[in-house]
PDB file of N, CA and C in Angstrom:
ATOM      1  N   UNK A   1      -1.723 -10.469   5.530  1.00  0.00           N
ATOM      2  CA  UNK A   1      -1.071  -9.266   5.039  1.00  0.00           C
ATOM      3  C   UNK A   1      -0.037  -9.674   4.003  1.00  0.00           C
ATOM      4  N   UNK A   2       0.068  -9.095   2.846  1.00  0.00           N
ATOM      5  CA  UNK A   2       1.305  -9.382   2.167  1.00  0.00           C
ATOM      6  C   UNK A   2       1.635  -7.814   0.916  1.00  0.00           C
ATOM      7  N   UNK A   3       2.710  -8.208   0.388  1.00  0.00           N
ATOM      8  CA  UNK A   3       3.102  -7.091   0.221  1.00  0.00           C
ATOM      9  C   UNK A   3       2.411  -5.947  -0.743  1.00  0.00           C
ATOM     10  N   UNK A   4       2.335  -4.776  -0.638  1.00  0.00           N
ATOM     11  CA  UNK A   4       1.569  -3.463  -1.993  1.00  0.00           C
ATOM     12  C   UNK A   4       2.339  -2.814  -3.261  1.00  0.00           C
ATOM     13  N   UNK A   5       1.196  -3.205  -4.717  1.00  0.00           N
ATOM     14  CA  UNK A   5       2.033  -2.294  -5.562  1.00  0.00           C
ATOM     15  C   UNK A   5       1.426  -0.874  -5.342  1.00  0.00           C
ATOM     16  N   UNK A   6       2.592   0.123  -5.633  1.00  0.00           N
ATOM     17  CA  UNK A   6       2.290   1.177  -5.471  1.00  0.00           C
ATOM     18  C   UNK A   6       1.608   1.790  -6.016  1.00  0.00           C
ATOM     19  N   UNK A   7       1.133   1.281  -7.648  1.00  0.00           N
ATOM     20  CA  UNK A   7       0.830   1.925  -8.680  1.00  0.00           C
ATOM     21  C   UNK A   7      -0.739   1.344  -8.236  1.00  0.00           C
ATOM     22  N   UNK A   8      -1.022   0.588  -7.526  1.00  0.00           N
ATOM     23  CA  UNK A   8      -2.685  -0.001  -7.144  1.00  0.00           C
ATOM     24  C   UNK A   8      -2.896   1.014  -6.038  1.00  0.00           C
ATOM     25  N   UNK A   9      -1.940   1.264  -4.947  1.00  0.00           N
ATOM     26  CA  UNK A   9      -2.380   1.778  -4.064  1.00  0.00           C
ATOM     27  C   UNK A   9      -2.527   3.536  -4.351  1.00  0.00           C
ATOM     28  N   UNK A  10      -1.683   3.877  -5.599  1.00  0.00           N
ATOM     29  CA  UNK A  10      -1.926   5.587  -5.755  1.00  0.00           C
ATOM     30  C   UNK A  10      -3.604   5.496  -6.540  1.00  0.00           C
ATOM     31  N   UNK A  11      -3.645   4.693  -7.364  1.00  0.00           N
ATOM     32  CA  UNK A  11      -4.849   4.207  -8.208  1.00  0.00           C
ATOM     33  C   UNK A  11      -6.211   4.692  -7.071  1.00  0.00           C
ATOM     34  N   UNK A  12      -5.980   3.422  -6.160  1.00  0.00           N
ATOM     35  CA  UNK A  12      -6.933   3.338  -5.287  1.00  0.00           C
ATOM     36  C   UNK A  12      -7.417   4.766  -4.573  1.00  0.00           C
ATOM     37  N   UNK A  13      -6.015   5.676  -4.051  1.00  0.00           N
ATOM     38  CA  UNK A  13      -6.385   6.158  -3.467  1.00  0.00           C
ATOM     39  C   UNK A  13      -6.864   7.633  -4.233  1.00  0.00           C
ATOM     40  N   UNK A  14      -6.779   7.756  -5.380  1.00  0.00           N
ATOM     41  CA  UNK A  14      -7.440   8.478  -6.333  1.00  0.00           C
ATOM     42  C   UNK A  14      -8.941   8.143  -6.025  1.00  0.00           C
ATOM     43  N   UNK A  15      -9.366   7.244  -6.258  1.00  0.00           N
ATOM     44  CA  UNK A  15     -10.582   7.171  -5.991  1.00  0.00           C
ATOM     45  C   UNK A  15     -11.510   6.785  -4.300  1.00  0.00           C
ATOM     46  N   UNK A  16     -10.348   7.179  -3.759  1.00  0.00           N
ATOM     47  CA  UNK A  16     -10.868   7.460  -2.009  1.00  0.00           C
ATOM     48  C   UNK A  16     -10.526   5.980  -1.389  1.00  0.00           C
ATOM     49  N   UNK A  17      -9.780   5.082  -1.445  1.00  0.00           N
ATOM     50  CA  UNK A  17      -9.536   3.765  -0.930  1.00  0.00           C
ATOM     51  C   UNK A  17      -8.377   3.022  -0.742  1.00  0.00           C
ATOM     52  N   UNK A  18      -7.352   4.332  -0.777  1.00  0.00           N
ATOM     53  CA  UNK A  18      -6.539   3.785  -0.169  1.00  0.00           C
ATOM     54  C   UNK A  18      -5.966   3.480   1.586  1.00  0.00           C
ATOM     55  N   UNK A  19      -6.440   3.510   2.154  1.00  0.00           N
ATOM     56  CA  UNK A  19      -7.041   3.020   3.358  1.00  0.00           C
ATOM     57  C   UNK A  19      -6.990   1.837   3.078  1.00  0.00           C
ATOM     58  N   UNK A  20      -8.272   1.496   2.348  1.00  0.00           N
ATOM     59  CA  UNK A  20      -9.088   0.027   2.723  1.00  0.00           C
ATOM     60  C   UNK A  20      -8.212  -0.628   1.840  1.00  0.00           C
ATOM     61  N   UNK A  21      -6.823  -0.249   0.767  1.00  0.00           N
ATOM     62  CA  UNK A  21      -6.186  -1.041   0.173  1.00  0.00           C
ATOM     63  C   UNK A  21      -5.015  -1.455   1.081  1.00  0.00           C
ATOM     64  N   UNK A  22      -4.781  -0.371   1.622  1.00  0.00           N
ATOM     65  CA  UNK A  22      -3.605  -1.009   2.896  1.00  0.00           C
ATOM     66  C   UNK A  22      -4.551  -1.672   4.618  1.00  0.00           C
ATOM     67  N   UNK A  23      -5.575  -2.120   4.452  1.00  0.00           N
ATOM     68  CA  UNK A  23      -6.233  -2.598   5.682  1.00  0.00           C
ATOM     69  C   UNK A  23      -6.149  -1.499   6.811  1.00  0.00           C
ATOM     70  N   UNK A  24      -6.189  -0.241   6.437  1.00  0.00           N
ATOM     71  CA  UNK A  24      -6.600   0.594   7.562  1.00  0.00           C
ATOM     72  C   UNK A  24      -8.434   1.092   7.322  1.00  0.00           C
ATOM     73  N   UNK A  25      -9.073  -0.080   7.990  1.00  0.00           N
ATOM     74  CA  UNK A  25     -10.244  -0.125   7.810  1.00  0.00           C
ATOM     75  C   UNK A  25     -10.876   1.157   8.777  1.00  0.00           C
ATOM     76  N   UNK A  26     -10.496   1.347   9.856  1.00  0.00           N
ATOM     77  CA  UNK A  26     -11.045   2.571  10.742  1.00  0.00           C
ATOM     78  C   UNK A  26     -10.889   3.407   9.945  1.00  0.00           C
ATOM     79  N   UNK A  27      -9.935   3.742   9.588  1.00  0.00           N
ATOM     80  CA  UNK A  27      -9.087   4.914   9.079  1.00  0.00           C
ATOM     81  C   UNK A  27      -9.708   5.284   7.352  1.00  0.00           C
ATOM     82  N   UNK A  28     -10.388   4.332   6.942  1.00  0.00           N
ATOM     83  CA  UNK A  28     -11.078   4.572   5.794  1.00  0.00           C
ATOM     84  C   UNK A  28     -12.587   4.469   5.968  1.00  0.00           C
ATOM     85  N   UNK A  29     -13.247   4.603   7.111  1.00  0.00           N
ATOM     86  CA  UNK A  29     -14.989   4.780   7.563  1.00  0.00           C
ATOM     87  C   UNK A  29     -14.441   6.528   7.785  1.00  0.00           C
ATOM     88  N   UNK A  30     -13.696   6.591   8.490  1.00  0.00           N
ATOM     89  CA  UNK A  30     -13.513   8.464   8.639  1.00  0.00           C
ATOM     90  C   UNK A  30     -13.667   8.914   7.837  1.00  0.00           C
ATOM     91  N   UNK A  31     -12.406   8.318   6.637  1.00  0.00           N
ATOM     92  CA  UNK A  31     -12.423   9.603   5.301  1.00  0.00           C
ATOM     93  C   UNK A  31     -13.457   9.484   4.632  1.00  0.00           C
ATOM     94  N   UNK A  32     -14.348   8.327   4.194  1.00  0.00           N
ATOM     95  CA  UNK A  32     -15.528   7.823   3.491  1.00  0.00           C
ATOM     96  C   UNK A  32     -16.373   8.955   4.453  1.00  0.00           C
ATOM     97  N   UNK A  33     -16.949   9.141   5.736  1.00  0.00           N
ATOM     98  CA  UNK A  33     -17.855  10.172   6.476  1.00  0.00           C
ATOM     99  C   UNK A  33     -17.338  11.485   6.665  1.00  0.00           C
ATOM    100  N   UNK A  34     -15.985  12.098   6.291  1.00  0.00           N
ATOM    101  CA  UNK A  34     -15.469  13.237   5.904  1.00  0.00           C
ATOM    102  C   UNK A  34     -15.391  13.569   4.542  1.00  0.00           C
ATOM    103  N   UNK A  35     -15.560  12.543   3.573  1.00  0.00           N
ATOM    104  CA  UNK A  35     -15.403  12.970   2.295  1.00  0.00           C
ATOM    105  C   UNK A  35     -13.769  13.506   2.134  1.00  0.00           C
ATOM    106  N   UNK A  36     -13.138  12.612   3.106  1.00  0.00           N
ATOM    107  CA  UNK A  36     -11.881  12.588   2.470  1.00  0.00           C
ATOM    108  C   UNK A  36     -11.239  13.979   3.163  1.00  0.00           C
ATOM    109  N   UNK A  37     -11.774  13.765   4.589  1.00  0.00           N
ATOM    110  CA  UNK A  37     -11.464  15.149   4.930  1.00  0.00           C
ATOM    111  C   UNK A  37     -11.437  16.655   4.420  1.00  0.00           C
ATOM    112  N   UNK A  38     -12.725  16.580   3.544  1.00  0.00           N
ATOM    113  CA  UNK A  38     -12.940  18.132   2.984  1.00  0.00           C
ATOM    114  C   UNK A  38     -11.871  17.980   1.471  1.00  0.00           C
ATOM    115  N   UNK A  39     -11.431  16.860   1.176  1.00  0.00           N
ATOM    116  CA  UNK A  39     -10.780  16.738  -0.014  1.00  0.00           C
ATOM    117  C   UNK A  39      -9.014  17.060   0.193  1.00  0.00           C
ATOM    118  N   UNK A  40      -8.634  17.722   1.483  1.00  0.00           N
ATOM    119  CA  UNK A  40      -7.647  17.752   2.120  1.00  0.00           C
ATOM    120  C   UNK A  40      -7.116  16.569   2.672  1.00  0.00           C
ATOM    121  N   UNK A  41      -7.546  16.016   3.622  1.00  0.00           N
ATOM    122  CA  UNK A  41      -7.091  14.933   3.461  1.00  0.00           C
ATOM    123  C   UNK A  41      -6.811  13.556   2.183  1.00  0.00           C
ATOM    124  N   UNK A  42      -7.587  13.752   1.445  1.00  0.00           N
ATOM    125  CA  UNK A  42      -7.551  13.086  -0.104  1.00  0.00           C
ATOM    126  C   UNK A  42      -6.498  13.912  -0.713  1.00  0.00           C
ATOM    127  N   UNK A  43      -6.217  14.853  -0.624  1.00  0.00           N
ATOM    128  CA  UNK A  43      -5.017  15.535  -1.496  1.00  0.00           C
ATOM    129  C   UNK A  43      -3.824  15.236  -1.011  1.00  0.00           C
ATOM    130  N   UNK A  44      -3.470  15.142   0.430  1.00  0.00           N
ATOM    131  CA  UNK A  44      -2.264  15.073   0.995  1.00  0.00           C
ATOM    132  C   UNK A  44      -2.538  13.082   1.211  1.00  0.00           C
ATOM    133  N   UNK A  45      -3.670  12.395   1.155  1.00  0.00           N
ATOM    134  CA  UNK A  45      -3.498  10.828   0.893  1.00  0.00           C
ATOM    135  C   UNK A  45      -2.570  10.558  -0.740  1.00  0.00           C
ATOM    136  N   UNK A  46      -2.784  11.545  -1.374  1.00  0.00           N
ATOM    137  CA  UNK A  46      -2.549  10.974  -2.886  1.00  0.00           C
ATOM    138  C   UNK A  46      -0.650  11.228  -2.726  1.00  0.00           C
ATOM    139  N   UNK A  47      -0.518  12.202  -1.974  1.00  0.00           N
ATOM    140  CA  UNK A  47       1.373  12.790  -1.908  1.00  0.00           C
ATOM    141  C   UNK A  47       2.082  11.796  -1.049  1.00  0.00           C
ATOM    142  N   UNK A  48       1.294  10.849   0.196  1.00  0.00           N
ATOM    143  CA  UNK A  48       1.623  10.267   0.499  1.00  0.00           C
ATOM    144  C   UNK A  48       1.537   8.909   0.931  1.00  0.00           C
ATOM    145  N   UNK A  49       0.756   8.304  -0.115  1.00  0.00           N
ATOM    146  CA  UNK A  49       0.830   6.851  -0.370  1.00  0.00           C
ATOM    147  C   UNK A  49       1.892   5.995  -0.791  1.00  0.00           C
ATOM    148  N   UNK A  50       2.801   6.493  -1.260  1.00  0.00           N
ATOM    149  CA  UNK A  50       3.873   5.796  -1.614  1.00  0.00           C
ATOM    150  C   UNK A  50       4.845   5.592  -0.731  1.00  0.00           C
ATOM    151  N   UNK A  51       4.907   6.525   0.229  1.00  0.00           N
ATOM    152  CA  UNK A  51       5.910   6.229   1.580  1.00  0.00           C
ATOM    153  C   UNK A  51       5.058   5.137   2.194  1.00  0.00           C
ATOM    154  N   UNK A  52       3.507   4.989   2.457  1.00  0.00           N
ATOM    155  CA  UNK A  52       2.897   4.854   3.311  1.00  0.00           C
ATOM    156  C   UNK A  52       2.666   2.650   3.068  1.00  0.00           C
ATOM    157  N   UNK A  53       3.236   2.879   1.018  1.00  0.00           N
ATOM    158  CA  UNK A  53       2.924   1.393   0.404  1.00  0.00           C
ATOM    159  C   UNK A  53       4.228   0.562   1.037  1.00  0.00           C
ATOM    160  N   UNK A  54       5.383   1.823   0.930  1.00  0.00           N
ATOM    161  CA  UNK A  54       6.830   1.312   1.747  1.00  0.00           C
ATOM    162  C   UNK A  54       6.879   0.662   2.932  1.00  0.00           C
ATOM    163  N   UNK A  55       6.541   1.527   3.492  1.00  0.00           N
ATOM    164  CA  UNK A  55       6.394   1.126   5.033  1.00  0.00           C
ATOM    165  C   UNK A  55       5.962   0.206   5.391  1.00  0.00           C
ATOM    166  N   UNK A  56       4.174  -0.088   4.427  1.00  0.00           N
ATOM    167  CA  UNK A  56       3.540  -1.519   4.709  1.00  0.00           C
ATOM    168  C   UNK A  56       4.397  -2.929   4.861  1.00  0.00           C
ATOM    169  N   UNK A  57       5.146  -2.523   3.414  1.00  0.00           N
ATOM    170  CA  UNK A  57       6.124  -3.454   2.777  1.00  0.00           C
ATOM    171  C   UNK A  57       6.946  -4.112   3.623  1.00  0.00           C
ATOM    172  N   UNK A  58       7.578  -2.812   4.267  1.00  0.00           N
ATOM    173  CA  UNK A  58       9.225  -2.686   5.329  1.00  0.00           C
ATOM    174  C   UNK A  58       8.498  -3.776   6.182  1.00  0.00           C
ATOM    175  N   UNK A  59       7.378  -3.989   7.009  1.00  0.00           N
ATOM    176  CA  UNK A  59       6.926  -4.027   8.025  1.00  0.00           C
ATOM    177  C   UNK A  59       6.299  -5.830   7.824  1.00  0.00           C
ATOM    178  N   UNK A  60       5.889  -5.681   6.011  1.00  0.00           N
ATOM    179  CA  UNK A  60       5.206  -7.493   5.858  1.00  0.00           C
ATOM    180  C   UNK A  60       6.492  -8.111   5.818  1.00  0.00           C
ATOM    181  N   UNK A  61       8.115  -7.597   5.291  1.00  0.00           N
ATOM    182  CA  UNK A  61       9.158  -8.064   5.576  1.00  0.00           C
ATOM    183  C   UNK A  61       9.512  -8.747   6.760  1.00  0.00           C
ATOM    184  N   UNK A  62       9.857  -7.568   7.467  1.00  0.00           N
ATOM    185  CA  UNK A  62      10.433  -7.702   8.941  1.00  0.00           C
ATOM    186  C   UNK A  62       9.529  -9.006   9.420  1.00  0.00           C
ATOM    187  N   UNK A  63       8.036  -9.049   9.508  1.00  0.00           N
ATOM    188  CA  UNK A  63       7.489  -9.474  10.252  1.00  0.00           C
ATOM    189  C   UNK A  63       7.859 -10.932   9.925  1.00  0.00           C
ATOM    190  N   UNK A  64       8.044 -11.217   8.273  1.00  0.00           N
ATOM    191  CA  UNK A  64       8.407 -12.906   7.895  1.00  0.00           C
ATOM    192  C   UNK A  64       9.275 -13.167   8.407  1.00  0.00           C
ATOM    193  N   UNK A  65      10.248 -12.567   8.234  1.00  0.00           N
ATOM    194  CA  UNK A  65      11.940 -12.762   8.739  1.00  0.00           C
ATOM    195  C   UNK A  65      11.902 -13.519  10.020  1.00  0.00           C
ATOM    196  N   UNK A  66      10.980 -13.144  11.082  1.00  0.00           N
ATOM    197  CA  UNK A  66      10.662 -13.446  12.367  1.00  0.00           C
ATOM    198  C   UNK A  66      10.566 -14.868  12.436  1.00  0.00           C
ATOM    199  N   UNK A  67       9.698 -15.530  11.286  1.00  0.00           N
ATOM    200  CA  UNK A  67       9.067 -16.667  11.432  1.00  0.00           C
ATOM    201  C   UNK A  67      10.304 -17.540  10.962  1.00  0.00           C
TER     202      UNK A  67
END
């Protein structure tokens, strides 16, 4: 795991993959067999990828710090 630019992960998830850019691999076989949840879920993925690139971030931090 290491850290996300945001501008790859809004990119990505424009074109349905942001999921599989932050390693939520389950979580991107759903939307890929929902079509993105009816495009609802793809609309509200695109508003909130950028909290979601943070968080990754917050979290590949914390976790080094440990070591």
């Amino acid at each position: 795991m290491k850290q996300k630019n945001k501008g790859i992960a809004r990119l990505m998830a424009y074109f349905g993959l942001g999921h599989l850019y932050l390693g939520q691999y389950f979580k991107q076989v759903l939307f890929l067999i929902t079509g993105g949840g009816f495009l609802i879920w793809w609309a509200w993925k695109l508003i909130k990828i950028g909290s979601e690139v943070d968080n990754h971030n917050q979290n590949y931090l914390i976790n080094n710090l440990k070591k």
